[in-house]
PDBML (XML) file of the C-alpha atoms, coordinates in Angstrom:
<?xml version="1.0" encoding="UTF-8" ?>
<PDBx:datablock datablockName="MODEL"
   xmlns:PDBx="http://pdbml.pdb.org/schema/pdbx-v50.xsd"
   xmlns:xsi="http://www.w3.org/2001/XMLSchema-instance"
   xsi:schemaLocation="http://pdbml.pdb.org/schema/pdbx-v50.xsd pdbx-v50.xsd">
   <PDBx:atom_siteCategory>
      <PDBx:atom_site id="1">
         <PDBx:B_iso_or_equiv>0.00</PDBx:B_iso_or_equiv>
         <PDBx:Cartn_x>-10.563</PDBx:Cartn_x>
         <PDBx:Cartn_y>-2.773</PDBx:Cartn_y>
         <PDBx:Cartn_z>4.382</PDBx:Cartn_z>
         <PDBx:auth_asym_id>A</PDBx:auth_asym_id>
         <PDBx:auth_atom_id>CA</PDBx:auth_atom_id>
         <PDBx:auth_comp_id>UNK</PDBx:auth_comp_id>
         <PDBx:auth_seq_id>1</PDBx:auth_seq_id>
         <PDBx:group_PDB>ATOM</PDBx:group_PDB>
         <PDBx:label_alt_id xsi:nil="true" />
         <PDBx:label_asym_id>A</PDBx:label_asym_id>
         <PDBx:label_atom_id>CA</PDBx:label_atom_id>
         <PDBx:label_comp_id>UNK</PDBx:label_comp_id>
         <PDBx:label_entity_id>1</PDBx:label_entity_id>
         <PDBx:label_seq_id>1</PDBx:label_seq_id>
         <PDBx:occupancy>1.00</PDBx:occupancy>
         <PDBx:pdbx_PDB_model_num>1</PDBx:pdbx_PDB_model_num>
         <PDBx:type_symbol>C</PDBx:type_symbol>
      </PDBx:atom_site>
      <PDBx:atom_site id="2">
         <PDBx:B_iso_or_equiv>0.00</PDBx:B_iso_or_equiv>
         <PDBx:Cartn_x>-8.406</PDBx:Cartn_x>
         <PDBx:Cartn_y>-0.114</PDBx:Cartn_y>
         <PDBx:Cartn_z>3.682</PDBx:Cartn_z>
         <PDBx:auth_asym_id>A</PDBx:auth_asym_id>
         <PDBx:auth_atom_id>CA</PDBx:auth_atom_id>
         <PDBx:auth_comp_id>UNK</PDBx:auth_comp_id>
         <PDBx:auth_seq_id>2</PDBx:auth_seq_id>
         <PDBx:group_PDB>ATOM</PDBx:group_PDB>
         <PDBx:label_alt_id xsi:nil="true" />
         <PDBx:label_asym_id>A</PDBx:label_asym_id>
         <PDBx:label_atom_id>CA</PDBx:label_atom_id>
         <PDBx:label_comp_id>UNK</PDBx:label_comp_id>
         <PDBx:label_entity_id>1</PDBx:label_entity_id>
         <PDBx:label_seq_id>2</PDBx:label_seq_id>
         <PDBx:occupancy>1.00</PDBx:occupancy>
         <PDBx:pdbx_PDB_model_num>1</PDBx:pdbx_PDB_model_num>
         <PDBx:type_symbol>C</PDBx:type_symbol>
      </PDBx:atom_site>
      <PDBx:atom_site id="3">
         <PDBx:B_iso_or_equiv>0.00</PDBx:B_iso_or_equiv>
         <PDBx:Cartn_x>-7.368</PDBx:Cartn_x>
         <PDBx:Cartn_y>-0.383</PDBx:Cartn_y>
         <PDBx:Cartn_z>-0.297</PDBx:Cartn_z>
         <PDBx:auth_asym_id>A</PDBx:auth_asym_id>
         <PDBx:auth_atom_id>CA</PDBx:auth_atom_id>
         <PDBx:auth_comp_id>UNK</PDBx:auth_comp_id>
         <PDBx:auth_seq_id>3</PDBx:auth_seq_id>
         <PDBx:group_PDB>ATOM</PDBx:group_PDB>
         <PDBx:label_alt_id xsi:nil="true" />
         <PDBx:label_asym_id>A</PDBx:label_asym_id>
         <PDBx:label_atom_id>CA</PDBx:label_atom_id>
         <PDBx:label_comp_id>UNK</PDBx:label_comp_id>
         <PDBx:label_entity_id>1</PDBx:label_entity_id>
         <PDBx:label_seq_id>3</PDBx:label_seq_id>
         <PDBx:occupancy>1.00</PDBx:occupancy>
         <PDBx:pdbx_PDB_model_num>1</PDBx:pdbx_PDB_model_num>
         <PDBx:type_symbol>C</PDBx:type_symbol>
      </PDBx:atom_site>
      <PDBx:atom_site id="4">
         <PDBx:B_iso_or_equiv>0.00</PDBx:B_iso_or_equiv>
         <PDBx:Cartn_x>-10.746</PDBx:Cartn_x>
         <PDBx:Cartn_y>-1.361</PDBx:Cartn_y>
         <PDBx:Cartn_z>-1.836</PDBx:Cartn_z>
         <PDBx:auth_asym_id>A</PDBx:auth_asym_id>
         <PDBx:auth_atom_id>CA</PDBx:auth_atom_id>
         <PDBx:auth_comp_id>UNK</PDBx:auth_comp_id>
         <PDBx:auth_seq_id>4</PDBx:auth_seq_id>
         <PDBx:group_PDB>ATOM</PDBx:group_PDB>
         <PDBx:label_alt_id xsi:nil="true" />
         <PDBx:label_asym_id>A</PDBx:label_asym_id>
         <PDBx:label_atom_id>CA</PDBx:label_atom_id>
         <PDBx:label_comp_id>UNK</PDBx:label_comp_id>
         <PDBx:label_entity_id>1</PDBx:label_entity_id>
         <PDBx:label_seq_id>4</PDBx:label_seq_id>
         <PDBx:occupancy>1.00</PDBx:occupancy>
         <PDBx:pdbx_PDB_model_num>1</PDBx:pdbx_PDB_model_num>
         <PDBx:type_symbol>C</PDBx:type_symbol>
      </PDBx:atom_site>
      <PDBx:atom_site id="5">
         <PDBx:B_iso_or_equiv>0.00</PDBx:B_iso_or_equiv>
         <PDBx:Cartn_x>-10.394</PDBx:Cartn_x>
         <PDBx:Cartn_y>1.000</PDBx:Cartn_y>
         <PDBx:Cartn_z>-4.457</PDBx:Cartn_z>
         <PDBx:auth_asym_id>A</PDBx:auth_asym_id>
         <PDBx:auth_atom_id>CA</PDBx:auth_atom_id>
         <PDBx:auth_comp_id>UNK</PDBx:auth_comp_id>
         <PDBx:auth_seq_id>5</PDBx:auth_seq_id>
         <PDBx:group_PDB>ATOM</PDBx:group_PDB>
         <PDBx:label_alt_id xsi:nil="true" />
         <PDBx:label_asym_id>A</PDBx:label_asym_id>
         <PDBx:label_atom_id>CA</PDBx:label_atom_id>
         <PDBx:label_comp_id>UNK</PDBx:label_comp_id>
         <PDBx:label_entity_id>1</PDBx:label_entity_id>
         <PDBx:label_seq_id>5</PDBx:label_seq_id>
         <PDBx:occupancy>1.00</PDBx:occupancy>
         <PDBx:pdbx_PDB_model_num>1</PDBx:pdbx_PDB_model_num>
         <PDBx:type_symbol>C</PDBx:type_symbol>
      </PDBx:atom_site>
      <PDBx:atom_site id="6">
         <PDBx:B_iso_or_equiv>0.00</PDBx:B_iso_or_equiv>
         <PDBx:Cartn_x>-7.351</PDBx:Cartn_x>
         <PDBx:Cartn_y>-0.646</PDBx:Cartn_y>
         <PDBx:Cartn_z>-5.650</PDBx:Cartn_z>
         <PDBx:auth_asym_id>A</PDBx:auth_asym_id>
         <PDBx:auth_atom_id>CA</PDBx:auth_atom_id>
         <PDBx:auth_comp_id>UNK</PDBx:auth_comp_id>
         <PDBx:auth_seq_id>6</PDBx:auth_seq_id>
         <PDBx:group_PDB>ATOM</PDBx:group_PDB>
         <PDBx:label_alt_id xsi:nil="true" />
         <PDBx:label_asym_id>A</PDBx:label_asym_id>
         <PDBx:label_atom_id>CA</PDBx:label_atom_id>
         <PDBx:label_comp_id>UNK</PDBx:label_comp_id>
         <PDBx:label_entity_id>1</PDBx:label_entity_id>
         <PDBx:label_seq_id>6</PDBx:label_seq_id>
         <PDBx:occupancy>1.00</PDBx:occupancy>
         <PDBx:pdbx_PDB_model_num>1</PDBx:pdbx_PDB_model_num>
         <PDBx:type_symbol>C</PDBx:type_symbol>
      </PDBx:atom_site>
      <PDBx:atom_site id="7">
         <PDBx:B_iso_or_equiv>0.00</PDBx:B_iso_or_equiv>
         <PDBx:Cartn_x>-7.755</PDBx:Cartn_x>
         <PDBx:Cartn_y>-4.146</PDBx:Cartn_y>
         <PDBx:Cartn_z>-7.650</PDBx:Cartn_z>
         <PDBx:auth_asym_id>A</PDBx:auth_asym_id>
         <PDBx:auth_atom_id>CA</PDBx:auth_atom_id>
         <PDBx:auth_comp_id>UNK</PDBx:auth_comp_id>
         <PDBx:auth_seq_id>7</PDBx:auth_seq_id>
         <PDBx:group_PDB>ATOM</PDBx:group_PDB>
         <PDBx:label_alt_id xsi:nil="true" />
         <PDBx:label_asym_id>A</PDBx:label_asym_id>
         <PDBx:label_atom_id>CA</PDBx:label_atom_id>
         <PDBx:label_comp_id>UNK</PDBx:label_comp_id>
         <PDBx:label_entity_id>1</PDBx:label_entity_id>
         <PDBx:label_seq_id>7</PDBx:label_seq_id>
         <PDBx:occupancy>1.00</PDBx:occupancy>
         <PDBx:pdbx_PDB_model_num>1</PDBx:pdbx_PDB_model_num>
         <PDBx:type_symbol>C</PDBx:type_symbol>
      </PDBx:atom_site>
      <PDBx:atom_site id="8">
         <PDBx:B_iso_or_equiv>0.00</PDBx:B_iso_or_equiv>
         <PDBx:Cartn_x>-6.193</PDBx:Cartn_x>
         <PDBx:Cartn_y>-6.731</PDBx:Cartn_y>
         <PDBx:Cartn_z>-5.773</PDBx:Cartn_z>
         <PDBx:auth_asym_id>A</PDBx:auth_asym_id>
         <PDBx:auth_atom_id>CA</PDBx:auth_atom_id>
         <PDBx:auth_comp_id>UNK</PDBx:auth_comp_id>
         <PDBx:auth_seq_id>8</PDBx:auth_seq_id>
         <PDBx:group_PDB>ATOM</PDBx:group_PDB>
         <PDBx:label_alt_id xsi:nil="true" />
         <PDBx:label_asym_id>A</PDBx:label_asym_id>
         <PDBx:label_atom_id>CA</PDBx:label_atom_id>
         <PDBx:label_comp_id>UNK</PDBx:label_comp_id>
         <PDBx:label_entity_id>1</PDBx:label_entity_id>
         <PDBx:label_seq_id>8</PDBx:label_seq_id>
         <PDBx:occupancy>1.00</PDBx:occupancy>
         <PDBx:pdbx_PDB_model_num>1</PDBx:pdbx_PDB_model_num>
         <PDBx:type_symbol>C</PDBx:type_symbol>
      </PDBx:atom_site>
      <PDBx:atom_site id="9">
         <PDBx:B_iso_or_equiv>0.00</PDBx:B_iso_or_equiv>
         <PDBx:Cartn_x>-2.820</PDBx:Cartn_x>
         <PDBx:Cartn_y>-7.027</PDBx:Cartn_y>
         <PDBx:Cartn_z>-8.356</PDBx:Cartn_z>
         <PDBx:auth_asym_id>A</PDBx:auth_asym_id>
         <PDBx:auth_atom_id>CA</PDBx:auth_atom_id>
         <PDBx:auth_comp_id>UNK</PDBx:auth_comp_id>
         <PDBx:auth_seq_id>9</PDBx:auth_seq_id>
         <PDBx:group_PDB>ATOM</PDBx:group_PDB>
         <PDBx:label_alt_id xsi:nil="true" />
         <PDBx:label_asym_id>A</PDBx:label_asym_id>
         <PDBx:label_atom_id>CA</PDBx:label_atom_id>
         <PDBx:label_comp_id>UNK</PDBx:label_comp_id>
         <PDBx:label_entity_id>1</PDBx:label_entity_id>
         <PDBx:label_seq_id>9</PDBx:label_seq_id>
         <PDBx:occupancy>1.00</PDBx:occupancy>
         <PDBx:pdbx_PDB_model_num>1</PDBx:pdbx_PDB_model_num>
         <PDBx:type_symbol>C</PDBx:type_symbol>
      </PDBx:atom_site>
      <PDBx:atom_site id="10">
         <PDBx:B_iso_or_equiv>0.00</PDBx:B_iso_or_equiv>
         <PDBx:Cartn_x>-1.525</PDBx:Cartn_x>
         <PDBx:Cartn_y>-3.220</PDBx:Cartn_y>
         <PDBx:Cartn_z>-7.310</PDBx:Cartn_z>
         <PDBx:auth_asym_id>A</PDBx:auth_asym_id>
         <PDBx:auth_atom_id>CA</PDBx:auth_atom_id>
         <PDBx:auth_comp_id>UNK</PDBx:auth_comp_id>
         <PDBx:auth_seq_id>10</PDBx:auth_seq_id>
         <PDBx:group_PDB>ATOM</PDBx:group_PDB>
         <PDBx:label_alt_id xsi:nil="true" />
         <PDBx:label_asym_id>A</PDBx:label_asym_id>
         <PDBx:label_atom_id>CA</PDBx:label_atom_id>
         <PDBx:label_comp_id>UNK</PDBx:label_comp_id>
         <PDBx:label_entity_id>1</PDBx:label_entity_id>
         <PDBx:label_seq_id>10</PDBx:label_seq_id>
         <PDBx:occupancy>1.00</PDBx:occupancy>
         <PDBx:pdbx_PDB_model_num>1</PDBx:pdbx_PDB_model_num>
         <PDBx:type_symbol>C</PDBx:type_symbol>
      </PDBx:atom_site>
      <PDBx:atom_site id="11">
         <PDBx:B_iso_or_equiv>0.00</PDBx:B_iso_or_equiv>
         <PDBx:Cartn_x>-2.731</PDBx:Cartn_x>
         <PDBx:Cartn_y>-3.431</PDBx:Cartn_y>
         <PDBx:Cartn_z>-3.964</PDBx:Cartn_z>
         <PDBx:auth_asym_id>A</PDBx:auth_asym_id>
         <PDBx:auth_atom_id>CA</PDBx:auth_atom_id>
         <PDBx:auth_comp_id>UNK</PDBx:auth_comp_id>
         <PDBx:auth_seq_id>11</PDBx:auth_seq_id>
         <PDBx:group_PDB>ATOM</PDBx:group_PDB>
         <PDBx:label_alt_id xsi:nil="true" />
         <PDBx:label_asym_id>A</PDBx:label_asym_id>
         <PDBx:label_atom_id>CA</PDBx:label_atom_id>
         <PDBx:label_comp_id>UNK</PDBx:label_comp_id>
         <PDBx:label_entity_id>1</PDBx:label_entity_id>
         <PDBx:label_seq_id>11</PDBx:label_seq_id>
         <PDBx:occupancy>1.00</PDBx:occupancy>
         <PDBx:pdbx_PDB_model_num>1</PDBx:pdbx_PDB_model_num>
         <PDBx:type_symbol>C</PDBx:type_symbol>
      </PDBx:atom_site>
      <PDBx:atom_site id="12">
         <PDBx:B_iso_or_equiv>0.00</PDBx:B_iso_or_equiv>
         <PDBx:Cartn_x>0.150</PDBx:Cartn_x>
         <PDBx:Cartn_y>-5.050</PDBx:Cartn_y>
         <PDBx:Cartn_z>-2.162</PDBx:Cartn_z>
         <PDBx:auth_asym_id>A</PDBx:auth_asym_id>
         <PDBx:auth_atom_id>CA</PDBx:auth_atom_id>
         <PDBx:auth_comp_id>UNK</PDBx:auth_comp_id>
         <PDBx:auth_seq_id>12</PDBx:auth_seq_id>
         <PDBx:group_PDB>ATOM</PDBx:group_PDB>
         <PDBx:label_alt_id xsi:nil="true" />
         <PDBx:label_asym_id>A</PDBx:label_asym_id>
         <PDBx:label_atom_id>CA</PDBx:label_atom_id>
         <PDBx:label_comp_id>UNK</PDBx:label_comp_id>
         <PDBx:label_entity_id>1</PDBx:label_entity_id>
         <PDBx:label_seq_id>12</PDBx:label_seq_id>
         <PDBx:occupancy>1.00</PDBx:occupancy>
         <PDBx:pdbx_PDB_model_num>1</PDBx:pdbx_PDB_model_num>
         <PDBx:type_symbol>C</PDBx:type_symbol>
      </PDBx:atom_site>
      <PDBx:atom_site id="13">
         <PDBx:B_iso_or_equiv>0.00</PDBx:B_iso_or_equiv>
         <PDBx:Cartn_x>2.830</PDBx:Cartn_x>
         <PDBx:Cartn_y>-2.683</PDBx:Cartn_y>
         <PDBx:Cartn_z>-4.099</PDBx:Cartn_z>
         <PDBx:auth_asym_id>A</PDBx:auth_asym_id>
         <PDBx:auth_atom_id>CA</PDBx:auth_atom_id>
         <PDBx:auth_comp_id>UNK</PDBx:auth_comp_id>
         <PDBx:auth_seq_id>13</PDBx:auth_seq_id>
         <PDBx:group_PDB>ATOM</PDBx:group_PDB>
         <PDBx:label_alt_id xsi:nil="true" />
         <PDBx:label_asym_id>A</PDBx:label_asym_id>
         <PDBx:label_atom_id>CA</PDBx:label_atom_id>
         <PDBx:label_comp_id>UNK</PDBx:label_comp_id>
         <PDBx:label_entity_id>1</PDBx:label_entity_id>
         <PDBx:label_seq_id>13</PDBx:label_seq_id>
         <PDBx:occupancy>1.00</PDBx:occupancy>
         <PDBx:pdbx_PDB_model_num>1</PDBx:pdbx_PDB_model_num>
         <PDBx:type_symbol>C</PDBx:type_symbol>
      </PDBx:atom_site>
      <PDBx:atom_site id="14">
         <PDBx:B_iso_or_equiv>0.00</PDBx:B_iso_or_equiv>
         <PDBx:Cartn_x>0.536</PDBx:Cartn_x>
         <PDBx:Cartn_y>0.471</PDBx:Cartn_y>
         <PDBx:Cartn_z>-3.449</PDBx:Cartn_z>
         <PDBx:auth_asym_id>A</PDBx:auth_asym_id>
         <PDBx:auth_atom_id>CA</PDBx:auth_atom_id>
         <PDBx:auth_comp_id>UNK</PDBx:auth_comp_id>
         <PDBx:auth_seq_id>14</PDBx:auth_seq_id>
         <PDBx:group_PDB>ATOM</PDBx:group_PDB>
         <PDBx:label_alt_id xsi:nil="true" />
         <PDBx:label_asym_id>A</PDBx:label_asym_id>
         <PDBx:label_atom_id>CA</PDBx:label_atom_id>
         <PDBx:label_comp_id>UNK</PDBx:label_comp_id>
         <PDBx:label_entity_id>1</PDBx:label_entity_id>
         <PDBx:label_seq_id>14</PDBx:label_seq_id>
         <PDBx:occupancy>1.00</PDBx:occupancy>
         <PDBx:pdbx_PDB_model_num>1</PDBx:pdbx_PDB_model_num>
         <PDBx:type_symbol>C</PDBx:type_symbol>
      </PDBx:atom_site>
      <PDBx:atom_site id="15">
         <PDBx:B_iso_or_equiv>0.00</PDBx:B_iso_or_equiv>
         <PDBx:Cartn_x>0.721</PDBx:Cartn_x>
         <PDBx:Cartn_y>-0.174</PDBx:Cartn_y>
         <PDBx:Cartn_z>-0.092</PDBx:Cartn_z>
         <PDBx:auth_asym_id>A</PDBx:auth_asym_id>
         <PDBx:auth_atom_id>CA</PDBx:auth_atom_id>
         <PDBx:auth_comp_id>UNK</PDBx:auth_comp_id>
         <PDBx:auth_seq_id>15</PDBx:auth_seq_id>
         <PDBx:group_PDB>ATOM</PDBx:group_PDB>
         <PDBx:label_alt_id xsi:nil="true" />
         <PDBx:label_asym_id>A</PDBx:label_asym_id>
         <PDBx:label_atom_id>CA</PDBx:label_atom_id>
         <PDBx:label_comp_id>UNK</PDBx:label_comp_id>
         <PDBx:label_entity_id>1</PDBx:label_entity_id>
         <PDBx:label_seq_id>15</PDBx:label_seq_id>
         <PDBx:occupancy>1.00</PDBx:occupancy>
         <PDBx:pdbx_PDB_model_num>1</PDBx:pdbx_PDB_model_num>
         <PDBx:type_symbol>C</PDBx:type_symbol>
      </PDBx:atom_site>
      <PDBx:atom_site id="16">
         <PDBx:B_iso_or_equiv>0.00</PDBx:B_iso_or_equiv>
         <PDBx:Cartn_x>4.663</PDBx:Cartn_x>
         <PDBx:Cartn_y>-0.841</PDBx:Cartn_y>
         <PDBx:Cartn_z>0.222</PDBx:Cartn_z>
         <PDBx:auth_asym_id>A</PDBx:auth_asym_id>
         <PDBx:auth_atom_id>CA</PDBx:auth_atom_id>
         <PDBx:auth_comp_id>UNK</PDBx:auth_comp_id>
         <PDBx:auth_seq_id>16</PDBx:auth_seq_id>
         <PDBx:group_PDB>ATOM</PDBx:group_PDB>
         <PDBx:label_alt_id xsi:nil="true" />
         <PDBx:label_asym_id>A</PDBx:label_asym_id>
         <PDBx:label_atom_id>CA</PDBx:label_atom_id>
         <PDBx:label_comp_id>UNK</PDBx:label_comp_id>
         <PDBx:label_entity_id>1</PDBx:label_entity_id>
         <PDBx:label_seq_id>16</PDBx:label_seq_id>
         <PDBx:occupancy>1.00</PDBx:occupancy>
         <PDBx:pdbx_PDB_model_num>1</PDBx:pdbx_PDB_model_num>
         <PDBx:type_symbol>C</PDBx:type_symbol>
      </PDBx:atom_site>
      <PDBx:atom_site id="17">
         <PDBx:B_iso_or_equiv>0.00</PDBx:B_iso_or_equiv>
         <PDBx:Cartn_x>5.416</PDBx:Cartn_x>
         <PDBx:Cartn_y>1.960</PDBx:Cartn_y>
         <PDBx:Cartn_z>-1.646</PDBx:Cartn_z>
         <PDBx:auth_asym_id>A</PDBx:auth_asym_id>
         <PDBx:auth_atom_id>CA</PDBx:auth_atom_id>
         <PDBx:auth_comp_id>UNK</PDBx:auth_comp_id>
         <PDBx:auth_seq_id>17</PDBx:auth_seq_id>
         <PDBx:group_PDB>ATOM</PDBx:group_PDB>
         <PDBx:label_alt_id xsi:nil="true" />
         <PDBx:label_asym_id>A</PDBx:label_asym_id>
         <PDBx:label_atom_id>CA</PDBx:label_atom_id>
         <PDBx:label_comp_id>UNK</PDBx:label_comp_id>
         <PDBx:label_entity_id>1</PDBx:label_entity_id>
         <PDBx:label_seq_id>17</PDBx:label_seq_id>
         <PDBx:occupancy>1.00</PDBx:occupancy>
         <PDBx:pdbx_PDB_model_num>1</PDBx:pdbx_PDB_model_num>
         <PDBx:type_symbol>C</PDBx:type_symbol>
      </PDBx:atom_site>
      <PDBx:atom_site id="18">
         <PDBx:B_iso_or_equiv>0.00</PDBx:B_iso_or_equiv>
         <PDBx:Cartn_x>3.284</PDBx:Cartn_x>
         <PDBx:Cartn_y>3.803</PDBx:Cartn_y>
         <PDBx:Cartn_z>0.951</PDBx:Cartn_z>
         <PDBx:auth_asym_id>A</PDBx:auth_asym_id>
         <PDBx:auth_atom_id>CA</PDBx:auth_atom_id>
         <PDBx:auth_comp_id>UNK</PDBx:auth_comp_id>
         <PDBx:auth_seq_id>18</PDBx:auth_seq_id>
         <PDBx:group_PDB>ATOM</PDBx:group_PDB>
         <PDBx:label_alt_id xsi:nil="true" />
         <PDBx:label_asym_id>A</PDBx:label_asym_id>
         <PDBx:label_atom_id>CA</PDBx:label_atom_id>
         <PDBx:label_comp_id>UNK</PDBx:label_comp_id>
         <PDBx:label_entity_id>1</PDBx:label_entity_id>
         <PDBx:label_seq_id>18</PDBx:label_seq_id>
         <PDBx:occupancy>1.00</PDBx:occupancy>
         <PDBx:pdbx_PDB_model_num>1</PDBx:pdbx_PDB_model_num>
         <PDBx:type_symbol>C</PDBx:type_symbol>
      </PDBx:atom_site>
      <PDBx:atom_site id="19">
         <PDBx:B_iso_or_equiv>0.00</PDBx:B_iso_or_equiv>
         <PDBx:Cartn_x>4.579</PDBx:Cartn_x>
         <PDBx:Cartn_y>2.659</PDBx:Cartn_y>
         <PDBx:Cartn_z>3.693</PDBx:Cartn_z>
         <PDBx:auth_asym_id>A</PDBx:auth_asym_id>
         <PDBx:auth_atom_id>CA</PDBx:auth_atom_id>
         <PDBx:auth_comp_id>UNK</PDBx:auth_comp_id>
         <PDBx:auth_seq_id>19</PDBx:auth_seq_id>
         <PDBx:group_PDB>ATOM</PDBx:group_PDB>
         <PDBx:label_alt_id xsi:nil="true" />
         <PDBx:label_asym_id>A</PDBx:label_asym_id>
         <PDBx:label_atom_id>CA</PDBx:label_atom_id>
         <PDBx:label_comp_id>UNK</PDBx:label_comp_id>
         <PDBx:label_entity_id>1</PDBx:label_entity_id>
         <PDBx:label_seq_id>19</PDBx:label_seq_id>
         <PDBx:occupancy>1.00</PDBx:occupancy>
         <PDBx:pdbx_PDB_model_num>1</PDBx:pdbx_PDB_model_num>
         <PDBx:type_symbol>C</PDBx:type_symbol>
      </PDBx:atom_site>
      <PDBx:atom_site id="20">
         <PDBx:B_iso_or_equiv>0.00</PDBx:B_iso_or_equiv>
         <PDBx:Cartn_x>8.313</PDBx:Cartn_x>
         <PDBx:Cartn_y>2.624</PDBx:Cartn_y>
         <PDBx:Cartn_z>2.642</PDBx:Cartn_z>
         <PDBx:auth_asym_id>A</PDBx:auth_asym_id>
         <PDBx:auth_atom_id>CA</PDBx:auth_atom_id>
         <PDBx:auth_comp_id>UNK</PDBx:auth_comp_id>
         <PDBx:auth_seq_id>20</PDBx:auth_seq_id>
         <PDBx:group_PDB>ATOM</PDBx:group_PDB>
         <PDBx:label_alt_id xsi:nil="true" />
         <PDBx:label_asym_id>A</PDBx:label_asym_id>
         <PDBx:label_atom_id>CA</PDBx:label_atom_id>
         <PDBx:label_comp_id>UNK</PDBx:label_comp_id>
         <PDBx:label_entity_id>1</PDBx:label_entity_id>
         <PDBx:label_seq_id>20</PDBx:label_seq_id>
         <PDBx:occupancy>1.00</PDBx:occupancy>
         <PDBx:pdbx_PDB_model_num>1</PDBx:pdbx_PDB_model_num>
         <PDBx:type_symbol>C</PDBx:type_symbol>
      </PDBx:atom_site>
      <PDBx:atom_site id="21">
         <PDBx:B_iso_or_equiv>0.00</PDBx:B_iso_or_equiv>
         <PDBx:Cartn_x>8.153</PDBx:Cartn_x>
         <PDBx:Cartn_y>6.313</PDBx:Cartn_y>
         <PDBx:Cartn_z>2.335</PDBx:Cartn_z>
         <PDBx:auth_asym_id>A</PDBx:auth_asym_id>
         <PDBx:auth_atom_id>CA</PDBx:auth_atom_id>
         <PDBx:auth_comp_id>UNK</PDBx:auth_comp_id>
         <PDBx:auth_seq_id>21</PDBx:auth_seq_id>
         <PDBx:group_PDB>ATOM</PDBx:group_PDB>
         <PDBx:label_alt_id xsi:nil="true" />
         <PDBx:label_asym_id>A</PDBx:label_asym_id>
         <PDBx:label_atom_id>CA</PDBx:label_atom_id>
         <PDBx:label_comp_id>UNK</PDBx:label_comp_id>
         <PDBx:label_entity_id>1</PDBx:label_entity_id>
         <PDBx:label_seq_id>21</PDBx:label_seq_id>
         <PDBx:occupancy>1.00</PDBx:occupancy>
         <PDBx:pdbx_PDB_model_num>1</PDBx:pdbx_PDB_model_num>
         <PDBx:type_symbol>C</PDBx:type_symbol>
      </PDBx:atom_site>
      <PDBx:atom_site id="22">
         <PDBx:B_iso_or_equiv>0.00</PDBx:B_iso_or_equiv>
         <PDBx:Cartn_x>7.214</PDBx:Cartn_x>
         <PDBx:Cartn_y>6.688</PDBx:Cartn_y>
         <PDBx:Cartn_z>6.357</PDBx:Cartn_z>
         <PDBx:auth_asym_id>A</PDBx:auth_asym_id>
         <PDBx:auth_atom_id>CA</PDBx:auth_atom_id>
         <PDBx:auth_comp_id>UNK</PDBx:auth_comp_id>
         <PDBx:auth_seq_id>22</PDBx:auth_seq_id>
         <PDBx:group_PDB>ATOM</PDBx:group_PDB>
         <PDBx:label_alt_id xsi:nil="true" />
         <PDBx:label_asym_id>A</PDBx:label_asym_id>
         <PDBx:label_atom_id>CA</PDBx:label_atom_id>
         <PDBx:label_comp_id>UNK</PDBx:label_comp_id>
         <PDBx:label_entity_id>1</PDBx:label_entity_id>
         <PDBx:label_seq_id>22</PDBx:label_seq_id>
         <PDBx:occupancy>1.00</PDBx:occupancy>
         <PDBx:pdbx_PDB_model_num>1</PDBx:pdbx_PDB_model_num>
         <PDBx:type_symbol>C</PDBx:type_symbol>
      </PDBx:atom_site>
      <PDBx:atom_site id="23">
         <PDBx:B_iso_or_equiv>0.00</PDBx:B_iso_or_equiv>
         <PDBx:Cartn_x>10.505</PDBx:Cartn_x>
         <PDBx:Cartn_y>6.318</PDBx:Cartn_y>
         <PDBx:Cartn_z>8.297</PDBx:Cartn_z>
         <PDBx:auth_asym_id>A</PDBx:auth_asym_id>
         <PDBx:auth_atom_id>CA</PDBx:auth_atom_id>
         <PDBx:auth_comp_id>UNK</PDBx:auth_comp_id>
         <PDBx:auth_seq_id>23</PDBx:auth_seq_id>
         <PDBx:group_PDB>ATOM</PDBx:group_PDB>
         <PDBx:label_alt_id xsi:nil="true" />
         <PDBx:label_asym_id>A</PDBx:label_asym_id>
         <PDBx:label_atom_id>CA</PDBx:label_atom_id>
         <PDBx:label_comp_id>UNK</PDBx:label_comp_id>
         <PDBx:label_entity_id>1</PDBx:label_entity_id>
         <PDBx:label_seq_id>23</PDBx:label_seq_id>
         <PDBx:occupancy>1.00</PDBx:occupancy>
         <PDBx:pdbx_PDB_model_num>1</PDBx:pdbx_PDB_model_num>
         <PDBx:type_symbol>C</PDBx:type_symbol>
      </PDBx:atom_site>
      <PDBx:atom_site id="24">
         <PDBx:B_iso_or_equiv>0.00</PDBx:B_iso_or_equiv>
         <PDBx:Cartn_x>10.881</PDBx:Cartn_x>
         <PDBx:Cartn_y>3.005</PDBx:Cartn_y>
         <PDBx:Cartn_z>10.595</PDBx:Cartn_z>
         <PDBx:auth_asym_id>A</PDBx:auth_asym_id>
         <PDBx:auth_atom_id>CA</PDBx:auth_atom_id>
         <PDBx:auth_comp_id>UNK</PDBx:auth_comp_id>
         <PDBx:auth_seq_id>24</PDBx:auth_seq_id>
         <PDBx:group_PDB>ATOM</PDBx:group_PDB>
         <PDBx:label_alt_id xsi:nil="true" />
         <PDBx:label_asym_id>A</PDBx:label_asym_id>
         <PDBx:label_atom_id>CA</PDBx:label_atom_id>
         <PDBx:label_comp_id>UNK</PDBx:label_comp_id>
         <PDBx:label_entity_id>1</PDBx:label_entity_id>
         <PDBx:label_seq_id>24</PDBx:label_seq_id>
         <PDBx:occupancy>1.00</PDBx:occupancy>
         <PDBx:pdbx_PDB_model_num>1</PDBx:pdbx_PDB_model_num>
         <PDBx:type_symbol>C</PDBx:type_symbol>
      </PDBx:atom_site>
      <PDBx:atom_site id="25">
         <PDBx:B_iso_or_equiv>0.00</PDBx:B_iso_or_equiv>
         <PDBx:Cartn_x>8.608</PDBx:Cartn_x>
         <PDBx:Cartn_y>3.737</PDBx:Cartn_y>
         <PDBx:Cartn_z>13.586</PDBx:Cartn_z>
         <PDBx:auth_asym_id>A</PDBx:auth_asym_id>
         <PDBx:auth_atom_id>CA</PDBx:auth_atom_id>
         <PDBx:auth_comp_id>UNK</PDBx:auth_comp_id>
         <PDBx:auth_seq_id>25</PDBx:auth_seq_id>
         <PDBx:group_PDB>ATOM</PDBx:group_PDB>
         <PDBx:label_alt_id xsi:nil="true" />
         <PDBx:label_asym_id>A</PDBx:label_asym_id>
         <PDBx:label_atom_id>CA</PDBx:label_atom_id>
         <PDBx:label_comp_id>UNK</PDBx:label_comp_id>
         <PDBx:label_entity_id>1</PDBx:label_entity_id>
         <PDBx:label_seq_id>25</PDBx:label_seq_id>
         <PDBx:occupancy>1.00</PDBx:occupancy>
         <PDBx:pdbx_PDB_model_num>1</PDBx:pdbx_PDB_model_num>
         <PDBx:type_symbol>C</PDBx:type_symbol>
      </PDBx:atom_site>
   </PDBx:atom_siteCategory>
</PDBx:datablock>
């Protein structure tokens, strides 16, 4: 829903990398 302009391979590790950069909460 949210990465469609990704291809499915990178999505996954786009979004980690994203979301390891926001601080835990």
């Amino acid at each position: 829903q949210f990465a469609r302009e990704l291809t499915r391979e990178d999505a996954f590790s786009t979004l980690a990398q994203e979301a390891e950069a926001i601080a835990p909460g």
